[in-house]
N, C-alpha and C. Protein backbone atom coordinates (compact mmCIF):
# COMPACT_ATOMS: atom_id res chain seq x y z
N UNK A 1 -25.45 -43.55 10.09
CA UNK A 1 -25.32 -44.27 8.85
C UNK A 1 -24.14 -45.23 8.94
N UNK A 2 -24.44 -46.48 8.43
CA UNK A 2 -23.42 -47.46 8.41
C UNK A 2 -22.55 -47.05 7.32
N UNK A 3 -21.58 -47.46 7.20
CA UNK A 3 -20.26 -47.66 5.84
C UNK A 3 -20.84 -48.36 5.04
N UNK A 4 -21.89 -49.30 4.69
CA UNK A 4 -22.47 -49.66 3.67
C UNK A 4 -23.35 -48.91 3.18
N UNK A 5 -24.12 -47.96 4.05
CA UNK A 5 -25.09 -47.24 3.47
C UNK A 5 -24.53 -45.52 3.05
N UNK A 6 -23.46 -45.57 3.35
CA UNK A 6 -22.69 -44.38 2.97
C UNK A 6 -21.74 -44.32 1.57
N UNK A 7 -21.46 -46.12 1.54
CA UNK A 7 -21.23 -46.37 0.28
C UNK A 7 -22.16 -46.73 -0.97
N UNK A 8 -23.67 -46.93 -0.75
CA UNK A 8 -25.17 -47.16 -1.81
C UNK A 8 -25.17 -45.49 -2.13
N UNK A 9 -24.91 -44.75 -0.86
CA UNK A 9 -25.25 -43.17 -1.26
C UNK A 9 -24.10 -43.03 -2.46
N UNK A 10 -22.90 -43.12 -1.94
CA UNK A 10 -21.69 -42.66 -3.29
C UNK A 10 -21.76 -43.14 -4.75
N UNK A 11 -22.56 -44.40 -4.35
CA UNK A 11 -22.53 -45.15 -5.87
C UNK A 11 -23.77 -44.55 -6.59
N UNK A 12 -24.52 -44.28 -5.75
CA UNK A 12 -26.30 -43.38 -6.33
C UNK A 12 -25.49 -42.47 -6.66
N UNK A 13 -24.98 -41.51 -6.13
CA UNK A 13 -24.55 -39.58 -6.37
C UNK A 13 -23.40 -40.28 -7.97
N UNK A 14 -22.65 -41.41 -7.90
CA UNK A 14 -22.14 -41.54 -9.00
C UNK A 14 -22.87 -42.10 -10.37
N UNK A 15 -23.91 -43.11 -9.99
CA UNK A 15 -24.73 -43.60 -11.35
C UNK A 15 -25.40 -41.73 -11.58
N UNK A 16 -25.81 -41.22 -10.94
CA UNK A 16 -26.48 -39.36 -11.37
C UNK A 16 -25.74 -39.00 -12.40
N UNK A 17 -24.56 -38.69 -11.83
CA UNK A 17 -23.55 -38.23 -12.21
C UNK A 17 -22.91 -38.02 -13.72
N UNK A 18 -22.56 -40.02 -13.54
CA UNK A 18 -22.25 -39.99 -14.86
C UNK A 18 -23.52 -40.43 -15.91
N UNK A 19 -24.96 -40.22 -15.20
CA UNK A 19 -25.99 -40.52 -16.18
C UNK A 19 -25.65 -39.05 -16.55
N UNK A 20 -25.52 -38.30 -16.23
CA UNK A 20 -25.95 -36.38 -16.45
C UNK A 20 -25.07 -36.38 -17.38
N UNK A 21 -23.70 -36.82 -17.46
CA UNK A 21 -22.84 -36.73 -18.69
C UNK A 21 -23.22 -37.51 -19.78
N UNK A 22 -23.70 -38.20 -19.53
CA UNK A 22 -23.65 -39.63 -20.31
C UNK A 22 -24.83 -38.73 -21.34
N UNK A 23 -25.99 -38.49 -20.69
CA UNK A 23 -26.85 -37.88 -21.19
C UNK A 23 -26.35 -36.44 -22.20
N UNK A 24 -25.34 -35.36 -21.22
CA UNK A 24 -24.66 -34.48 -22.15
C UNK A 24 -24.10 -34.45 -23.44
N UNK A 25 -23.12 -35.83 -23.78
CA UNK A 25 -22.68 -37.04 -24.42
C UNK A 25 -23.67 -37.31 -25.63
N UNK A 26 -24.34 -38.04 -25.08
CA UNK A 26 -25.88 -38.14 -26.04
C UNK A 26 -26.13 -36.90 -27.06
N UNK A 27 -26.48 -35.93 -26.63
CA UNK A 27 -27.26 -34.43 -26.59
C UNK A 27 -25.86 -34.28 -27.97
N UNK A 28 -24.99 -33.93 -27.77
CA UNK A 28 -23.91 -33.78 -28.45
C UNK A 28 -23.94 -34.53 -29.61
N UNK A 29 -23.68 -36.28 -29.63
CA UNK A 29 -23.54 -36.79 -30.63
C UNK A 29 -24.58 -36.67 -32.02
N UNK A 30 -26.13 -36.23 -31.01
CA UNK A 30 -27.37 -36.70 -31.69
C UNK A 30 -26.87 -35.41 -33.07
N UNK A 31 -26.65 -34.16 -32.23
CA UNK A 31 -26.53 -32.64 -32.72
C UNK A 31 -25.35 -33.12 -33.93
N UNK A 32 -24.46 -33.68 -33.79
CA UNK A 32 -23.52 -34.15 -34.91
C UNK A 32 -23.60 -34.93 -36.05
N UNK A 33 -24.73 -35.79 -35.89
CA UNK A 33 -25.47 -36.92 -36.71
C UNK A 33 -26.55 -36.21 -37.03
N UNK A 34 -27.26 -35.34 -36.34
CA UNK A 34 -28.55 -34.38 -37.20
C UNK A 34 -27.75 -33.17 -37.75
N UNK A 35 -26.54 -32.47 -38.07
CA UNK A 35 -26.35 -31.61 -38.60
C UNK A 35 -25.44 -31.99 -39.86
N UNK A 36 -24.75 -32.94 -39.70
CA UNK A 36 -23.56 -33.61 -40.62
C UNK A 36 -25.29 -34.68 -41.60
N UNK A 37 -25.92 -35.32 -41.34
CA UNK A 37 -26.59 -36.07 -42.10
C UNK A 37 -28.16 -35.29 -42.45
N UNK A 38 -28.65 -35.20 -41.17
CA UNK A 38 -29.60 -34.56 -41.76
C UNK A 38 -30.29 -33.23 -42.12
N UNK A 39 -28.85 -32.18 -41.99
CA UNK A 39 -29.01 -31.02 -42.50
C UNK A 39 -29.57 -29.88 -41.48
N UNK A 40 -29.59 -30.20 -40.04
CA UNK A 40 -29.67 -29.28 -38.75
C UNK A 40 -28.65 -28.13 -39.05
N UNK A 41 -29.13 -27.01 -38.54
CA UNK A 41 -28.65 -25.70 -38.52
C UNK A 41 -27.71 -26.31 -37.31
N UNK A 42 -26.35 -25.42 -37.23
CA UNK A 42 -26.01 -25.28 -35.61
C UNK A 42 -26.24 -24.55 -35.04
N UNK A 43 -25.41 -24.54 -33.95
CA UNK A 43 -26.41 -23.47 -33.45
C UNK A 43 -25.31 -22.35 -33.07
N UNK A 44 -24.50 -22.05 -33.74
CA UNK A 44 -23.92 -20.88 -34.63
C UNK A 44 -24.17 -20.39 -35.49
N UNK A 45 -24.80 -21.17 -36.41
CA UNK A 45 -25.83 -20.61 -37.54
C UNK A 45 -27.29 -20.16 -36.87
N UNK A 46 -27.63 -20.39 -35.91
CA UNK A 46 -28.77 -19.84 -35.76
C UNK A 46 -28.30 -18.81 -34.71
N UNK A 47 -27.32 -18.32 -34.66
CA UNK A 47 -27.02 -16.99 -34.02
C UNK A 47 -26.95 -16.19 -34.64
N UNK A 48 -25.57 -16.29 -36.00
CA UNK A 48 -25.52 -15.57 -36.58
C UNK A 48 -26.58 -14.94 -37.35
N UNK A 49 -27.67 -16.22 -37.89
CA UNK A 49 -29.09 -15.75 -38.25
C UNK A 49 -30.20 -14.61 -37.55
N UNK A 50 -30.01 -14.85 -36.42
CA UNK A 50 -30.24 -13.94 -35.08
C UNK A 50 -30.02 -13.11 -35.38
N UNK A 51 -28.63 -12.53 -35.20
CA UNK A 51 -28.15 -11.39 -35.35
C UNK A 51 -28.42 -10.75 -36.68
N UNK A 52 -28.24 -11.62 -37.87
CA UNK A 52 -28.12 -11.03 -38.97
C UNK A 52 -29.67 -10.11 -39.58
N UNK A 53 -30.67 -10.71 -38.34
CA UNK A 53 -32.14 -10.68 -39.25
C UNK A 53 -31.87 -8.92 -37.39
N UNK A 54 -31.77 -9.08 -36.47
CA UNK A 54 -31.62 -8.01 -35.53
C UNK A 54 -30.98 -6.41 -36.22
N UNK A 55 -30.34 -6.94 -37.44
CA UNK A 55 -29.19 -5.68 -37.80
C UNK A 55 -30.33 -5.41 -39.15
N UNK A 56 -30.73 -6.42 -39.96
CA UNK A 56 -31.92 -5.99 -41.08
C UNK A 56 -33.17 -5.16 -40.44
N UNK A 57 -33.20 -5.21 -39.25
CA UNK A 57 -34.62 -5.16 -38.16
C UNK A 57 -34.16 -3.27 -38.05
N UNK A 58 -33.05 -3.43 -37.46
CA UNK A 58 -32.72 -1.97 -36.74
C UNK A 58 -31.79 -1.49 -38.21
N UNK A 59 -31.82 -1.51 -39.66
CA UNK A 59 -31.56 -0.85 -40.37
C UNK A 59 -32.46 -0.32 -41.44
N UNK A 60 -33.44 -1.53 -41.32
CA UNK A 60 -34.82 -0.93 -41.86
C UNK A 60 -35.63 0.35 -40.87
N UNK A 61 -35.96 0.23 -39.51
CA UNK A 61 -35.81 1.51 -38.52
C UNK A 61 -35.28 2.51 -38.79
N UNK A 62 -34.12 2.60 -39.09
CA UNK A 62 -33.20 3.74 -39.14
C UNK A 62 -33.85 4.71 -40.46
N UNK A 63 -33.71 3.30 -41.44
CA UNK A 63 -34.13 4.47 -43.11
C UNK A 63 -35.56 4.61 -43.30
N UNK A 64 -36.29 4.44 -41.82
CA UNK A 64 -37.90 4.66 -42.07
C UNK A 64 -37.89 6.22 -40.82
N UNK A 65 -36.79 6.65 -40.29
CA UNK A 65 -36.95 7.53 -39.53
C UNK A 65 -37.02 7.26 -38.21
N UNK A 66 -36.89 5.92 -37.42
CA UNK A 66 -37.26 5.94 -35.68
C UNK A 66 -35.48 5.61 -35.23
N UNK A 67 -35.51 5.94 -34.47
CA UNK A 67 -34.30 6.02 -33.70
C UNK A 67 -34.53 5.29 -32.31
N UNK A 68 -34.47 3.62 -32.25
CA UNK A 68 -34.62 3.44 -31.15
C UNK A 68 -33.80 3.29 -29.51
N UNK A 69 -32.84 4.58 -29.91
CA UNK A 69 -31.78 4.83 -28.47
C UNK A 69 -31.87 6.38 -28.48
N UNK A 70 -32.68 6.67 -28.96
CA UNK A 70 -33.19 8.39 -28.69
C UNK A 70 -34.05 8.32 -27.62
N UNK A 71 -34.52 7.47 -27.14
CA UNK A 71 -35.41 7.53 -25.99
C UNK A 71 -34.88 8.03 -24.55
């Protein structure tokens, strides 16, 4: 490989690069402008939702009689 073609490779591995952030970047802002304007959950709220509906799940279990770590 020549020094010119070793330098097209560095500048390719760098346009990737900072497309992959650039793109990360993106992903981020969109999530800030759909949760601040148009009312998107985050996605901390959809954990805690997670969890919160996992603990209604395994407490309704409990006061119906199954024990699911008795197994």
């Amino acid at each position: 490989m020549t020094v010119f073609e070793e330098l097209a490779l560095l500048d390719l591995v760098s346009i990737l690069l900072y497309g992959a952030i650039g793109f990360l970047a993106l992903g981020f802002w969109l999530w800030i402008a759909g949760s601040r304007l148009l009312g998107w959950p985050s996605p901390r709220d959809v954990v805690q939702e997670h969890d919160a509906a996992l603990d209604r799940d395994t407490t309704l279990d409990r006061d119906a009689g199954f024990d699911r770590d008795a197994e």
